[in-house]
PDB file of N, CA and C in Angstrom:
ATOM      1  N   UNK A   1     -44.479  67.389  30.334  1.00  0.00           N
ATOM      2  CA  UNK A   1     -45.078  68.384  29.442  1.00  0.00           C
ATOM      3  C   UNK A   1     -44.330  68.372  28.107  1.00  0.00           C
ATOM      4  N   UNK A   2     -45.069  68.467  27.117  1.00  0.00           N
ATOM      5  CA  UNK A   2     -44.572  68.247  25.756  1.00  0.00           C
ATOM      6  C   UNK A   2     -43.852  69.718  25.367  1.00  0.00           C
ATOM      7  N   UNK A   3     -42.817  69.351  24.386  1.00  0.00           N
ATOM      8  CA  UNK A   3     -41.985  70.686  24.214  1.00  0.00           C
ATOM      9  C   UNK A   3     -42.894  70.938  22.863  1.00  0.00           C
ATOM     10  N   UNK A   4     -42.288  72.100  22.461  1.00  0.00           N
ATOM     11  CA  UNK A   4     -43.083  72.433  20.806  1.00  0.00           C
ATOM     12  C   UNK A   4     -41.668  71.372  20.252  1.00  0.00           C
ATOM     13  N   UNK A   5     -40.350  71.724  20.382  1.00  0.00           N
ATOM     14  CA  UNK A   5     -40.151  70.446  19.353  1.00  0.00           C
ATOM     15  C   UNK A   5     -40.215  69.321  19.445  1.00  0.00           C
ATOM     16  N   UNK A   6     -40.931  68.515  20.436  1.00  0.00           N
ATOM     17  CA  UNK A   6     -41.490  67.185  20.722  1.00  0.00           C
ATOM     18  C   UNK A   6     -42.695  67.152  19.518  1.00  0.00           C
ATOM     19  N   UNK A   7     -43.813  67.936  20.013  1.00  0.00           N
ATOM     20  CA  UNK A   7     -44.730  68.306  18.883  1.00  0.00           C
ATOM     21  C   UNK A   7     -43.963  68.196  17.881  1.00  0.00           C
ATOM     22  N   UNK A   8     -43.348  69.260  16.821  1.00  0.00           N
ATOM     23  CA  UNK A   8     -43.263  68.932  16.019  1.00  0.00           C
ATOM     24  C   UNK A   8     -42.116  68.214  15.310  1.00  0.00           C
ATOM     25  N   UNK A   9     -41.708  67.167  15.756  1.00  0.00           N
ATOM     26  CA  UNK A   9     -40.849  66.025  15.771  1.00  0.00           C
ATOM     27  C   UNK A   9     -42.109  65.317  14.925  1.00  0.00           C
ATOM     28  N   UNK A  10     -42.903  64.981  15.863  1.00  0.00           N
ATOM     29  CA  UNK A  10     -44.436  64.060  15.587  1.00  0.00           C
ATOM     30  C   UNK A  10     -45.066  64.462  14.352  1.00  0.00           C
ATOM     31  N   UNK A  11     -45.528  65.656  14.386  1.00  0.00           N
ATOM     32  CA  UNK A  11     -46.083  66.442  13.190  1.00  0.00           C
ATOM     33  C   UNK A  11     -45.188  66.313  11.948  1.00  0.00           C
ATOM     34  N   UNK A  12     -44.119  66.471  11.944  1.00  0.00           N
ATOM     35  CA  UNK A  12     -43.232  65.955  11.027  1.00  0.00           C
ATOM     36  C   UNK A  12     -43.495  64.514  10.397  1.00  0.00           C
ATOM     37  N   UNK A  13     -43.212  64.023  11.579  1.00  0.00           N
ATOM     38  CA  UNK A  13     -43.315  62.349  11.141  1.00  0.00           C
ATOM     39  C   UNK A  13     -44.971  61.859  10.425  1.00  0.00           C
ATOM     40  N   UNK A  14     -45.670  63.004  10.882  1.00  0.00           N
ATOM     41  CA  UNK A  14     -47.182  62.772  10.841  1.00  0.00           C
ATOM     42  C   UNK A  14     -46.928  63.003   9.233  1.00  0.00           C
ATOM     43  N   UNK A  15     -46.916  64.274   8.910  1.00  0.00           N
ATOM     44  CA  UNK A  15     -47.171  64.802   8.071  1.00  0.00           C
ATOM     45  C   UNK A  15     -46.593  64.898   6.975  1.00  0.00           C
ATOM     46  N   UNK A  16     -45.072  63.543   7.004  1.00  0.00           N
ATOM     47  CA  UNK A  16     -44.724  63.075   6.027  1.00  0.00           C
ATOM     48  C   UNK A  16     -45.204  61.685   5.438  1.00  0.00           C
ATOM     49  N   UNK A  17     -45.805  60.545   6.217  1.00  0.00           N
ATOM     50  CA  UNK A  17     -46.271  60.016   6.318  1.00  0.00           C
ATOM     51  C   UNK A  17     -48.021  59.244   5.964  1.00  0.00           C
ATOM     52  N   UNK A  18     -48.654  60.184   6.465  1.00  0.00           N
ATOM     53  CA  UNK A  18     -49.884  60.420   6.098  1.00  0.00           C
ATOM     54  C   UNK A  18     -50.760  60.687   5.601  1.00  0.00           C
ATOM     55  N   UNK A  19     -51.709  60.465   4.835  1.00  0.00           N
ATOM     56  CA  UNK A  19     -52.312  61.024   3.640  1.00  0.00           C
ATOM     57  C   UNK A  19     -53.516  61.411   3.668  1.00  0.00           C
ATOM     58  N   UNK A  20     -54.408  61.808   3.266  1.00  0.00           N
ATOM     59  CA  UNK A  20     -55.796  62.021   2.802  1.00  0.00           C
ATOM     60  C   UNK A  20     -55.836  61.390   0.949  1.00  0.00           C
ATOM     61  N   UNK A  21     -56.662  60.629   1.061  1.00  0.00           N
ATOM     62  CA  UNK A  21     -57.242  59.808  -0.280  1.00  0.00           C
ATOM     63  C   UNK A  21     -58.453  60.171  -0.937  1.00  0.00           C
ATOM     64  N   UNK A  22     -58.564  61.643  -2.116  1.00  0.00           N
ATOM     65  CA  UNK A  22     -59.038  62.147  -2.447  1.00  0.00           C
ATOM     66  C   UNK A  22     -59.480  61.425  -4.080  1.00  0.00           C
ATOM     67  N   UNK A  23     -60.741  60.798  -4.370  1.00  0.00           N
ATOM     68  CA  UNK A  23     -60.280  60.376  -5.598  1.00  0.00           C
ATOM     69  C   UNK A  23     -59.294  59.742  -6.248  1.00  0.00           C
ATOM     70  N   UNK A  24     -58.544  58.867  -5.244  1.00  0.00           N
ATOM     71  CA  UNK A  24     -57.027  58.271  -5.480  1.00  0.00           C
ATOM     72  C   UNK A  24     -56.031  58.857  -5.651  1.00  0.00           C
ATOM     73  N   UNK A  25     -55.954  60.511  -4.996  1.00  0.00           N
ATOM     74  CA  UNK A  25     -55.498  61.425  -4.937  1.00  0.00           C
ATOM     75  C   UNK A  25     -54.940  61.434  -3.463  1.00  0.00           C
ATOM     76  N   UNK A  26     -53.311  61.076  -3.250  1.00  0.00           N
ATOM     77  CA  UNK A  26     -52.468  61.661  -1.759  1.00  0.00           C
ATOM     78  C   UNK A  26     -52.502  62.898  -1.649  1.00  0.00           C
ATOM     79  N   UNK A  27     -53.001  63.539  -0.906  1.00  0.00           N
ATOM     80  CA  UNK A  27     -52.761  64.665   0.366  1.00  0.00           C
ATOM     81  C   UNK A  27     -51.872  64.839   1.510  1.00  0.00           C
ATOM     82  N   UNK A  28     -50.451  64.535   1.718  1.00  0.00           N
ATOM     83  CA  UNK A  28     -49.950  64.178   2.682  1.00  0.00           C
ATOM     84  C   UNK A  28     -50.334  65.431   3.517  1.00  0.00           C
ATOM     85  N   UNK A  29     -50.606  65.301   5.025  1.00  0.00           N
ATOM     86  CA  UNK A  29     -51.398  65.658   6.220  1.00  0.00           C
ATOM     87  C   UNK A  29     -50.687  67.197   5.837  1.00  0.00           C
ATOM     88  N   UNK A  30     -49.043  67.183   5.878  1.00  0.00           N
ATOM     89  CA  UNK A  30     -47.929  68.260   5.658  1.00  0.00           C
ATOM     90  C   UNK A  30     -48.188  69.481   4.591  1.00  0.00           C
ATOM     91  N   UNK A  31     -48.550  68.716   3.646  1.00  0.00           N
ATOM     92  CA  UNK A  31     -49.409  69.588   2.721  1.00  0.00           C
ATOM     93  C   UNK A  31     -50.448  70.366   2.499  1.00  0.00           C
ATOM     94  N   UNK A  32     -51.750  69.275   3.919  1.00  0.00           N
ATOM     95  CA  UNK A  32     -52.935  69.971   3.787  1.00  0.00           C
ATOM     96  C   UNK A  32     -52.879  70.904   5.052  1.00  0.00           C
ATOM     97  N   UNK A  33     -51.566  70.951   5.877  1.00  0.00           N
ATOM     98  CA  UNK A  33     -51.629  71.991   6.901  1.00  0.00           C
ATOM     99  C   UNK A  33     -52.940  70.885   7.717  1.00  0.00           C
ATOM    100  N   UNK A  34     -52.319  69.617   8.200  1.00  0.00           N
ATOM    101  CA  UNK A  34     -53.216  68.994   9.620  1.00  0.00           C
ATOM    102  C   UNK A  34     -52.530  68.179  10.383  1.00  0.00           C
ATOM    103  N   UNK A  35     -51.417  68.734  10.188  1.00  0.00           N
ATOM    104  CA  UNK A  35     -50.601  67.424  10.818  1.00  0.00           C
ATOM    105  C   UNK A  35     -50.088  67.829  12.407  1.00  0.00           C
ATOM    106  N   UNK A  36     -49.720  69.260  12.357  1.00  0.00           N
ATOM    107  CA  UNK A  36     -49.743  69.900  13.494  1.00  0.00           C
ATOM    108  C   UNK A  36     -50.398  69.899  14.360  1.00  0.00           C
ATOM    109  N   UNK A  37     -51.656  69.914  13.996  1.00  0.00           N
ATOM    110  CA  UNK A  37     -53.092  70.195  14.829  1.00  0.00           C
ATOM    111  C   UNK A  37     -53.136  68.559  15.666  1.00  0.00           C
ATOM    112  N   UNK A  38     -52.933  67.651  14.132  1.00  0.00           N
ATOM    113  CA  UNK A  38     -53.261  66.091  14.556  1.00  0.00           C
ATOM    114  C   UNK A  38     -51.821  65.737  15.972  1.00  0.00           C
ATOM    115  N   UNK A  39     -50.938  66.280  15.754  1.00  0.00           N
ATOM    116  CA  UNK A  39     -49.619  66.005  16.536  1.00  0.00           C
ATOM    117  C   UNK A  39     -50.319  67.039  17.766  1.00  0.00           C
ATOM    118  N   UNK A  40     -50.357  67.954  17.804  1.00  0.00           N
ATOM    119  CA  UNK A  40     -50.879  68.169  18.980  1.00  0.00           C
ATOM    120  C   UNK A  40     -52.106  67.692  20.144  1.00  0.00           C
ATOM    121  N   UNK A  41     -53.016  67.185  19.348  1.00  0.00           N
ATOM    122  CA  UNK A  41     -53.858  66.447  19.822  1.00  0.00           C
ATOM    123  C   UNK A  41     -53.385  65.118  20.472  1.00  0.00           C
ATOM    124  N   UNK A  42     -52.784  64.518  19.573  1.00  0.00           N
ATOM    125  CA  UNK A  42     -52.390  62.884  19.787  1.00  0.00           C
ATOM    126  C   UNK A  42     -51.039  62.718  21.002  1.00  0.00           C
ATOM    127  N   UNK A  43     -50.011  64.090  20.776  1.00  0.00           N
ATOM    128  CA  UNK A  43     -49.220  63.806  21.505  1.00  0.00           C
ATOM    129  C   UNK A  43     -49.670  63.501  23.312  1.00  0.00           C
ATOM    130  N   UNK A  44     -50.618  64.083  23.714  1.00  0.00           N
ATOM    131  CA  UNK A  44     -51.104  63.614  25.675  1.00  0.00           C
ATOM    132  C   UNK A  44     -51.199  62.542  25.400  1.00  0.00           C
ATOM    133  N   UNK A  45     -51.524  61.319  24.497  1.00  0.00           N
ATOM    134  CA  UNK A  45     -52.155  60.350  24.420  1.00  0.00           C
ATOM    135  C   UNK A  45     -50.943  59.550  25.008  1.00  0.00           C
ATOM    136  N   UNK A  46     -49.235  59.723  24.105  1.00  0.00           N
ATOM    137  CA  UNK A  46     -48.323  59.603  23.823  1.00  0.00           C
ATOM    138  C   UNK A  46     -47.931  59.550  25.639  1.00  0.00           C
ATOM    139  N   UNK A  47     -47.591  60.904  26.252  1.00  0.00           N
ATOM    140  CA  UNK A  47     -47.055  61.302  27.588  1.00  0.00           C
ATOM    141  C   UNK A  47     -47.829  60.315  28.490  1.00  0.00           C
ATOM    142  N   UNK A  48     -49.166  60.110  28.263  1.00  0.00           N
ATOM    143  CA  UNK A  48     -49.888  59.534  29.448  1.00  0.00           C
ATOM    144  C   UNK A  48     -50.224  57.555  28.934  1.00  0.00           C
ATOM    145  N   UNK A  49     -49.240  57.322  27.821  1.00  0.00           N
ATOM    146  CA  UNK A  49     -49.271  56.037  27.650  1.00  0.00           C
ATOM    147  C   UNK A  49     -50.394  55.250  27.344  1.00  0.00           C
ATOM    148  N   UNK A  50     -51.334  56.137  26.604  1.00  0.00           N
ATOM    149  CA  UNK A  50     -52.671  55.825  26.670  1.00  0.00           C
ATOM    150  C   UNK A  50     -53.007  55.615  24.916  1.00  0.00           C
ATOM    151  N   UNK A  51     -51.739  55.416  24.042  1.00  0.00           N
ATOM    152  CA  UNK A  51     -52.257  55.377  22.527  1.00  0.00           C
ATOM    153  C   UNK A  51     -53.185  53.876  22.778  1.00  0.00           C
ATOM    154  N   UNK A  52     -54.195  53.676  21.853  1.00  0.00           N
ATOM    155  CA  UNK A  52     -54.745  53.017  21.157  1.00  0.00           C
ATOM    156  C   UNK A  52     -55.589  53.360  20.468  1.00  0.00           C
ATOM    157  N   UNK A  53     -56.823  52.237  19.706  1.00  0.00           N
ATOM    158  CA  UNK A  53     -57.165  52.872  18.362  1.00  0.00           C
ATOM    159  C   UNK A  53     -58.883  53.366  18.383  1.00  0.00           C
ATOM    160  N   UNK A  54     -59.637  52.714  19.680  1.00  0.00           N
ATOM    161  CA  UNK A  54     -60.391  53.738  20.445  1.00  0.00           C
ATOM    162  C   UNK A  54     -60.175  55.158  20.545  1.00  0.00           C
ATOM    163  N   UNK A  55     -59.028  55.717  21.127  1.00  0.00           N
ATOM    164  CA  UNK A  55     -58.714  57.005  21.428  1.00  0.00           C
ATOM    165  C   UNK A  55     -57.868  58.338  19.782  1.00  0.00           C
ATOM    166  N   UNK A  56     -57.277  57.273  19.561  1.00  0.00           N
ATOM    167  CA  UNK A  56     -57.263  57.659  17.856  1.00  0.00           C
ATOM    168  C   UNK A  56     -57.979  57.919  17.194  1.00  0.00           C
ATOM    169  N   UNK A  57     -58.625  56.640  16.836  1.00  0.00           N
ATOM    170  CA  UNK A  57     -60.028  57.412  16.127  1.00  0.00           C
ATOM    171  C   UNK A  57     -60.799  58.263  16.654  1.00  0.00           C
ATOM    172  N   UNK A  58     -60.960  58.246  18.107  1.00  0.00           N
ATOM    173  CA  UNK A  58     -61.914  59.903  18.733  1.00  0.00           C
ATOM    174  C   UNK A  58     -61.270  61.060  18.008  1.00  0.00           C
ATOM    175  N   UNK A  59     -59.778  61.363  18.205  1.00  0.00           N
ATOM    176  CA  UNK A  59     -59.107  62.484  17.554  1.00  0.00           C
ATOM    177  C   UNK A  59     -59.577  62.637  15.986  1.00  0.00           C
ATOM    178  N   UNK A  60     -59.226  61.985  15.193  1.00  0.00           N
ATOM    179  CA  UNK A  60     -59.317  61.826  14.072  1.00  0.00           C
ATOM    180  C   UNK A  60     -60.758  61.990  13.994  1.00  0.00           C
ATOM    181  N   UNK A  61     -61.948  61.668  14.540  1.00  0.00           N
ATOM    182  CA  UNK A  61     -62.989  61.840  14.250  1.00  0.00           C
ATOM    183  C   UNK A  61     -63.743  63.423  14.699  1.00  0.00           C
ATOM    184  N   UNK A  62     -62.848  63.592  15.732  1.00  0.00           N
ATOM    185  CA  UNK A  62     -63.207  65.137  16.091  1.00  0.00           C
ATOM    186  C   UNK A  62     -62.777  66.465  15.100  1.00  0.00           C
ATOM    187  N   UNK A  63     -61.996  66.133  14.508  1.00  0.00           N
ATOM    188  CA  UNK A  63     -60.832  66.761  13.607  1.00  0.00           C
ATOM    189  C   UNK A  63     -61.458  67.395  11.672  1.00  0.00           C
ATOM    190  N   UNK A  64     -62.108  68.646  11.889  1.00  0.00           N
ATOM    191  CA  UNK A  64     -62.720  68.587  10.505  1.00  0.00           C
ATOM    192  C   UNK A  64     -62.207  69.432   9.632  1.00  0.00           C
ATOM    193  N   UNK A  65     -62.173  69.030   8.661  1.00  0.00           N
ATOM    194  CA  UNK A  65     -61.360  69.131   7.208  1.00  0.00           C
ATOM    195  C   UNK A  65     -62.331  70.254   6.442  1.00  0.00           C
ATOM    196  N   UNK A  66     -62.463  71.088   6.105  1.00  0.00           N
ATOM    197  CA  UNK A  66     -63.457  71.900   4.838  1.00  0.00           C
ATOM    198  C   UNK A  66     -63.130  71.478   4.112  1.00  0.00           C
ATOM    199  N   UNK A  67     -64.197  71.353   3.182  1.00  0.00           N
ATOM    200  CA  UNK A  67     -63.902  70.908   1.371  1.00  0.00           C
ATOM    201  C   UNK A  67     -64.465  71.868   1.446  1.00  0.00           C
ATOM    202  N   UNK A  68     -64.545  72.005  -0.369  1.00  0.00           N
ATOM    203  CA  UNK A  68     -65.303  72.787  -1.539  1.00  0.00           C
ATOM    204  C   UNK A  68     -64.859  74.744  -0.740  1.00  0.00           C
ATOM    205  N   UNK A  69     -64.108  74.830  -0.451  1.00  0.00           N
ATOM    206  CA  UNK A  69     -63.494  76.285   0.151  1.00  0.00           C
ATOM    207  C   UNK A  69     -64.394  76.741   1.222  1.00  0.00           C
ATOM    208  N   UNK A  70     -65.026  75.714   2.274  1.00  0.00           N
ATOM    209  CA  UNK A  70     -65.579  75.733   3.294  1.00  0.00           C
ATOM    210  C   UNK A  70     -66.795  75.462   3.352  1.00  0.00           C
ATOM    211  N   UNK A  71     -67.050  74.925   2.327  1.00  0.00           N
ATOM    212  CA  UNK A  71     -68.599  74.428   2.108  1.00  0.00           C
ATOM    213  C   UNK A  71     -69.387  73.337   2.845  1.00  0.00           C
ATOM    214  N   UNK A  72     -68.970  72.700   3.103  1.00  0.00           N
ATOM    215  CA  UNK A  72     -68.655  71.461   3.974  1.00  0.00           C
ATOM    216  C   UNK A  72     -67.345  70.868   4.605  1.00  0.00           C
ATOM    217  N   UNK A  73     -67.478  70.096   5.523  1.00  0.00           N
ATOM    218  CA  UNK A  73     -67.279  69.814   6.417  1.00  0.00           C
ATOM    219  C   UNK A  73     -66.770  67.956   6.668  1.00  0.00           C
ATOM    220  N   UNK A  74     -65.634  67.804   6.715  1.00  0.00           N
ATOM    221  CA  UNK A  74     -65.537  65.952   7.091  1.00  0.00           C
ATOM    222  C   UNK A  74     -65.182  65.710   8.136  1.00  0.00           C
ATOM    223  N   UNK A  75     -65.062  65.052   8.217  1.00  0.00           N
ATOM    224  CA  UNK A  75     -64.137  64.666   9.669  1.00  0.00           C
ATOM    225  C   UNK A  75     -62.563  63.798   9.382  1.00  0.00           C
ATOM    226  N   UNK A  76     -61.882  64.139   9.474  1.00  0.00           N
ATOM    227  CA  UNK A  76     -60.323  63.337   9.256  1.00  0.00           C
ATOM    228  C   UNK A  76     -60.440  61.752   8.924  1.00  0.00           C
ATOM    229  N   UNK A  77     -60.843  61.235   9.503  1.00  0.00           N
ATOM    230  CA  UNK A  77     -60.978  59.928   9.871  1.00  0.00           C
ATOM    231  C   UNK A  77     -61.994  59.655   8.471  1.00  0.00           C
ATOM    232  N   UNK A  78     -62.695  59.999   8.023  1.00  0.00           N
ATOM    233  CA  UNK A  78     -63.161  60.019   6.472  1.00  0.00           C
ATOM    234  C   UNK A  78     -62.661  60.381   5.488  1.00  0.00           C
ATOM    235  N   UNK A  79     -61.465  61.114   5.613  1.00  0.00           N
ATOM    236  CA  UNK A  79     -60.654  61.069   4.662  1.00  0.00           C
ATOM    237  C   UNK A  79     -58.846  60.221   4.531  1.00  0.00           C
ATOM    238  N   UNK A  80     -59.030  59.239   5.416  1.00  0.00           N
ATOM    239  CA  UNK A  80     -57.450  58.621   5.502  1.00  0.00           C
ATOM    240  C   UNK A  80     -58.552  57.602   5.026  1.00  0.00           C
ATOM    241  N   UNK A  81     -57.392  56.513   4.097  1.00  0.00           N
ATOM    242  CA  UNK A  81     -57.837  55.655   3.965  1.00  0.00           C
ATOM    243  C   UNK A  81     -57.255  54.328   5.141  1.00  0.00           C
ATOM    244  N   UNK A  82     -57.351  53.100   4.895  1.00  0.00           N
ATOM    245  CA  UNK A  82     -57.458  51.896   6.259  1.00  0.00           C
ATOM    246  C   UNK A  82     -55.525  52.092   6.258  1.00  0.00           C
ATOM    247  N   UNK A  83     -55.365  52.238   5.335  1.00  0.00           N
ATOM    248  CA  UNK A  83     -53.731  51.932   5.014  1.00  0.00           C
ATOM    249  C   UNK A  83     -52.875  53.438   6.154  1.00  0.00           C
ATOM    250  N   UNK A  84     -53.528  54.077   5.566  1.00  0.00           N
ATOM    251  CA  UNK A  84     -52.948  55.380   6.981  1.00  0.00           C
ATOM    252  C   UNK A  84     -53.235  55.414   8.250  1.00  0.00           C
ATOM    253  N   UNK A  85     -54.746  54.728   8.582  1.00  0.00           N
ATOM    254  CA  UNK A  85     -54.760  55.083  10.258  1.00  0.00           C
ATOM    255  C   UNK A  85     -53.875  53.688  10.536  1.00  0.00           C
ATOM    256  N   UNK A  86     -53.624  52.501   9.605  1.00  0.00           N
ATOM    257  CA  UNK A  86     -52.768  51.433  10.926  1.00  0.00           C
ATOM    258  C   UNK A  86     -51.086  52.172  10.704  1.00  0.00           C
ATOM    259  N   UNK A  87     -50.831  52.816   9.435  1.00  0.00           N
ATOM    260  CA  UNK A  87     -49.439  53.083   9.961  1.00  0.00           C
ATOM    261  C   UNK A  87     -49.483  54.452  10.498  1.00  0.00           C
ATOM    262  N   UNK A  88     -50.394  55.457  11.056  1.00  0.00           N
ATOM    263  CA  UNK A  88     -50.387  56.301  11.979  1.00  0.00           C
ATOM    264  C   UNK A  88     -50.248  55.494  13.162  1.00  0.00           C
ATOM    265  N   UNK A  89     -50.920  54.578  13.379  1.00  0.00           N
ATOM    266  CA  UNK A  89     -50.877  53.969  15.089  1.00  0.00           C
ATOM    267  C   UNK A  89     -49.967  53.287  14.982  1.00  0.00           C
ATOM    268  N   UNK A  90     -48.870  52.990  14.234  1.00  0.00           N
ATOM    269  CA  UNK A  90     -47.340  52.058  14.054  1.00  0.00           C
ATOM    270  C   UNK A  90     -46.889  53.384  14.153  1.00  0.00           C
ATOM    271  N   UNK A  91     -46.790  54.499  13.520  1.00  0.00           N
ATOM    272  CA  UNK A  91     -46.259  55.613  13.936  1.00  0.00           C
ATOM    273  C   UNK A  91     -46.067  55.733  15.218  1.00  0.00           C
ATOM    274  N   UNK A  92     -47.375  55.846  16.067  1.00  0.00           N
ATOM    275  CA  UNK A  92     -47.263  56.167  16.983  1.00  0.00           C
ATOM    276  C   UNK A  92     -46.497  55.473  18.330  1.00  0.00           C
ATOM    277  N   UNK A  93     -46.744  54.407  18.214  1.00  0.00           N
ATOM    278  CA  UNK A  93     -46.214  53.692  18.938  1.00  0.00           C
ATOM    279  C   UNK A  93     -44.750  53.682  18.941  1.00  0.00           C
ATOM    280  N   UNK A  94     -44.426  53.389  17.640  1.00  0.00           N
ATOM    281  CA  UNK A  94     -42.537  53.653  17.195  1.00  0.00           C
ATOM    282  C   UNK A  94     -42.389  54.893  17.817  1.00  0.00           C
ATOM    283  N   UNK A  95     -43.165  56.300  18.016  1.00  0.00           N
ATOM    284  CA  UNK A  95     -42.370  57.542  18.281  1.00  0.00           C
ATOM    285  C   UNK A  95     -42.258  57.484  20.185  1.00  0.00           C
ATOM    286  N   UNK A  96     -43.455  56.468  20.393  1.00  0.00           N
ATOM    287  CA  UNK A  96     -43.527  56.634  22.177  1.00  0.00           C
ATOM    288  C   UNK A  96     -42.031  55.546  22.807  1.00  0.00           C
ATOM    289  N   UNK A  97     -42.151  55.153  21.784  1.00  0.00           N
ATOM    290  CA  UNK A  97     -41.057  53.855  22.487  1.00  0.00           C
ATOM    291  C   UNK A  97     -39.524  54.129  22.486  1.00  0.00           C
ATOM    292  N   UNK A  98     -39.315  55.522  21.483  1.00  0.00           N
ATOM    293  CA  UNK A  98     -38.499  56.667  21.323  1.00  0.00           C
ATOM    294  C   UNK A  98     -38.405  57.692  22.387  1.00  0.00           C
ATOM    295  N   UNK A  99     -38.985  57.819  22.978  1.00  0.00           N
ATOM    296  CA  UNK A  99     -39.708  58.982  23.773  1.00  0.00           C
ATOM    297  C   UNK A  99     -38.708  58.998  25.150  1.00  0.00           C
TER     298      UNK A  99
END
């Protein structure tokens, strides 16, 4: 069972790391307040040895972002660009092999 500072060990690492690509505009995850949410999600993946990029992208795709002060709606995974989800899943892997 994951501790909260296991979580946010991850969320940390997430959410320094990670970005949203707004107009060529970084968002690191830490900033937009999603990195927690994303570390909590991803970490079972982590415990039960089950990361890959099938199951990643489900998270990330389940995961929705408001724009315009709730006007709509994205999904995470539409806002990282290719360069963040492979070093999220190098993340991830580096933090399980830690673990």
């Amino acid at each position: 069972m994951a501790s909260t500072q296991d979580i946010e060990a991850l969320a940390a690492e997430i959410g320094e790391n990670i970005y949203l690509d707004i107009a060529k505009w970084h968002l690191f995850l830490a900033e937009a307040h999603l990195n927690t949410e994303l570390a909590k999600r991803l970490y079972p993946l982590l415990e039960d040895n089950a990361v890959n990029e099938d199951a990643v992208v489900a998270i990330l795709q389940d995961i929705p972002v408001k724009i315009g002060g709730g006007k709509k709606s994205l999904p995470l995974l539409d806002l990282l660009p290719m360069k963040c989800e492979v070093d999220l899943m190098d993340l991830l892997e580096e933090f399980q092999q830690n673990m």
